[in-house]
Protein backbone atom coordinates (compact mmCIF):
# COMPACT_ATOMS: atom_id res chain seq x y z
CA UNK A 1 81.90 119.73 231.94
CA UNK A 2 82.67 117.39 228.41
CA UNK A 3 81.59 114.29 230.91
CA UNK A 4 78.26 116.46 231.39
CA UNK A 5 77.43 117.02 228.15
CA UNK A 6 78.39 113.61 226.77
CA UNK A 7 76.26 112.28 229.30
CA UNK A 8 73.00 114.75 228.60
CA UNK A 9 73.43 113.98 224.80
CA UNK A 10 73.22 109.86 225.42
CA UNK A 11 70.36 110.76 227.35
CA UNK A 12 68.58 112.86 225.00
CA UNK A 13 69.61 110.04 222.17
CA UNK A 14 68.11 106.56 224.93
CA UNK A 15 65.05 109.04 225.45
CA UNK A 16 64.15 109.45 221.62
CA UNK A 17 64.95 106.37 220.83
CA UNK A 18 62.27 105.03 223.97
CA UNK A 19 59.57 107.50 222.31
CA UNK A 20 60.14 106.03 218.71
CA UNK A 21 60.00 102.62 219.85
CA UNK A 22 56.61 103.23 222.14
CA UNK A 23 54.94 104.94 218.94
CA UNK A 24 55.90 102.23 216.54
CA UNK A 25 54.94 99.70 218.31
CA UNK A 26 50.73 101.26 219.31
CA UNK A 27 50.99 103.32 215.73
CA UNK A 28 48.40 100.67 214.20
CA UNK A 29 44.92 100.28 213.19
CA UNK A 30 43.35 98.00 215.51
CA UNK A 31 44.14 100.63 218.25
CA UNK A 32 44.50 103.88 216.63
CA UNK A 33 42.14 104.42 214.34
CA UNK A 34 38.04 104.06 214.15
CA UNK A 35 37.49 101.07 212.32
CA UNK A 36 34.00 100.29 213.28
CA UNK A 37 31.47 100.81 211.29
CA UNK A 38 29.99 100.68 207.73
CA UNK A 39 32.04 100.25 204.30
CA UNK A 40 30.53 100.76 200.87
CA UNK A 41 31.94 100.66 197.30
CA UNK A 42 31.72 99.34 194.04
CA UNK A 43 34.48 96.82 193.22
CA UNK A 44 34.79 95.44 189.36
CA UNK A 45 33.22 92.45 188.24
CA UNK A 46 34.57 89.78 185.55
CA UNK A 47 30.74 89.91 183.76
CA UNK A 48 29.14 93.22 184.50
CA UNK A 49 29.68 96.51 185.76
CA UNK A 50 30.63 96.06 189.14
CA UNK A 51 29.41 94.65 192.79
CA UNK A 52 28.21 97.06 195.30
CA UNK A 53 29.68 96.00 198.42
CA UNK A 54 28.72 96.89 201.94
CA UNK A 55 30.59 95.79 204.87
CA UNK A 56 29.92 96.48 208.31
CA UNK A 57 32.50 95.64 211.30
CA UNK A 58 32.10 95.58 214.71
CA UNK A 59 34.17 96.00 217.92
CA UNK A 60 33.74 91.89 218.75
CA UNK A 61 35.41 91.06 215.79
CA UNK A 62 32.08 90.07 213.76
CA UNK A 63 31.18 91.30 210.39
CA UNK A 64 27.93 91.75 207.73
CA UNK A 65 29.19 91.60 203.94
CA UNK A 66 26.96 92.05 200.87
CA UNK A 67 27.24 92.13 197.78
CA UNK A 68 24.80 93.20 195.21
CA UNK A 69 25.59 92.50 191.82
CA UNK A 70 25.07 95.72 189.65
CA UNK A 71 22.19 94.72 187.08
CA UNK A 72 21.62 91.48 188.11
CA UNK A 73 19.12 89.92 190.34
CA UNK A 74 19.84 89.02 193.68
CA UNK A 75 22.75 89.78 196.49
CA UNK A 76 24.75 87.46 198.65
CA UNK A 77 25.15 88.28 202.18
CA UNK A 78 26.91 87.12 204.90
CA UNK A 79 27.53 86.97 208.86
CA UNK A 80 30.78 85.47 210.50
CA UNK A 81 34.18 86.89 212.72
CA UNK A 82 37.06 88.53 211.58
CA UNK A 83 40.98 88.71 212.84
CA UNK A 84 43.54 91.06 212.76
CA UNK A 85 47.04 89.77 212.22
CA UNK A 86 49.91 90.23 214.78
CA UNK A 87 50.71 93.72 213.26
CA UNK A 88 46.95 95.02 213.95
CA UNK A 89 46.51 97.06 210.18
CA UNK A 90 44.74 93.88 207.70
CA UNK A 91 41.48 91.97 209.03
CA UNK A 92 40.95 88.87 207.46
CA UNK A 93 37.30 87.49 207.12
CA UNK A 94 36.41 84.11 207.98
CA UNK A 95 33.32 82.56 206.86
CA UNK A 96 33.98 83.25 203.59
CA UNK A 97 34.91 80.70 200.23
CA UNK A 98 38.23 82.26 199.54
CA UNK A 99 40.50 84.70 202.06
CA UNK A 100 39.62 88.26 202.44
CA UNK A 101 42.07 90.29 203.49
CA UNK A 102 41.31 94.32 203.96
CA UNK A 103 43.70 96.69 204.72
CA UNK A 104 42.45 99.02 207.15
CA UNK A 105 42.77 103.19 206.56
CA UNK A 106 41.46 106.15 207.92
CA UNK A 107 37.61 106.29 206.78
CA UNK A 108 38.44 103.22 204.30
CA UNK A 109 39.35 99.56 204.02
CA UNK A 110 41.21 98.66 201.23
CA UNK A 111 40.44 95.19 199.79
CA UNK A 112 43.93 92.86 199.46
CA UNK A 113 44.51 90.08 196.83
CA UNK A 114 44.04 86.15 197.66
CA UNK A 115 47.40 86.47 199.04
CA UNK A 116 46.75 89.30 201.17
CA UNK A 117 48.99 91.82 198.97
CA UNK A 118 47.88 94.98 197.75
CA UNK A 119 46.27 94.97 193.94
CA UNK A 120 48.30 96.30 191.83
CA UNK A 121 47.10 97.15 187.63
CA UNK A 122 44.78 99.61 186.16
CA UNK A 123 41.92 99.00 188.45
CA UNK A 124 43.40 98.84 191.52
CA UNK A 125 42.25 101.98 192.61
CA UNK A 126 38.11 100.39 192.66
CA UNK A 127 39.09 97.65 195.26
CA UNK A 128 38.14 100.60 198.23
CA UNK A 129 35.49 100.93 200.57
CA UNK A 130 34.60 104.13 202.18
CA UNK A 131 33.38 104.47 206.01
CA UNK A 132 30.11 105.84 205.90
CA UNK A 133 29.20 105.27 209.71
């Protein structure tokens, strides 16, 4: 009866451990969560008050970013691919003059440093884009 027990209890514990594994290892962006779609926000700018910034992503890994310079003249736009990395939850976009690395949320993308870390400081917080399609 012990034997019996023992042996349904290192069951139970191999059969928990499979399920943890199997969620950790799908639980990620690229293949969990909605990423398609449209991105807007407003993201701070060293000389004025901020770049709108649209972003739209698509399921064959291109992209369409804009930005519009808040009262400026004139936008930049731009067409190229993205890639995930090995984990499946930042995109980087290519095409681009420096790396762009977004994080990617539920209904947001959250834009990464140069070194593809999360910004840290007081404006931190303005470096997201919403999903709006």
């Amino acid at each position: 009866m012990r034997k019996n027990k023992l042996l349904y209890f290192a069951f139970g514990v191999l059969m928990l451990t499979a399920v943890i594994t199997a969620c950790a290892s799908t639980g990620n962006a690229k293949d969990n969560l909605n990423w398609e779609g449209l991105y807007t926000g407003v993201i701070p700018s060293a000389s004025g008050t901020g770049i709108e910034v649209q972003l739209t992503l698509r399921a064959d890994q291109t992209y369409t970013l804009i930005y519009n310079y808040i009262n400026k003249s004139g936008f930049t736009a731009g067409n190229s691919t993205f890639s995930w990395d090995e984990a499946g939850g930042v995109i980087t976009l290519k095409g681009t003059d420096a790396p762009t690395y977004y994080k990617v949320g539920k209904d947001h993308l959250l834009q990464l440093d140069l070194q593809g870390e999360k910004i840290s400081g007081n404006l931190a917080d303005m470096y997201i884009l919403k999903k709006v399609e």
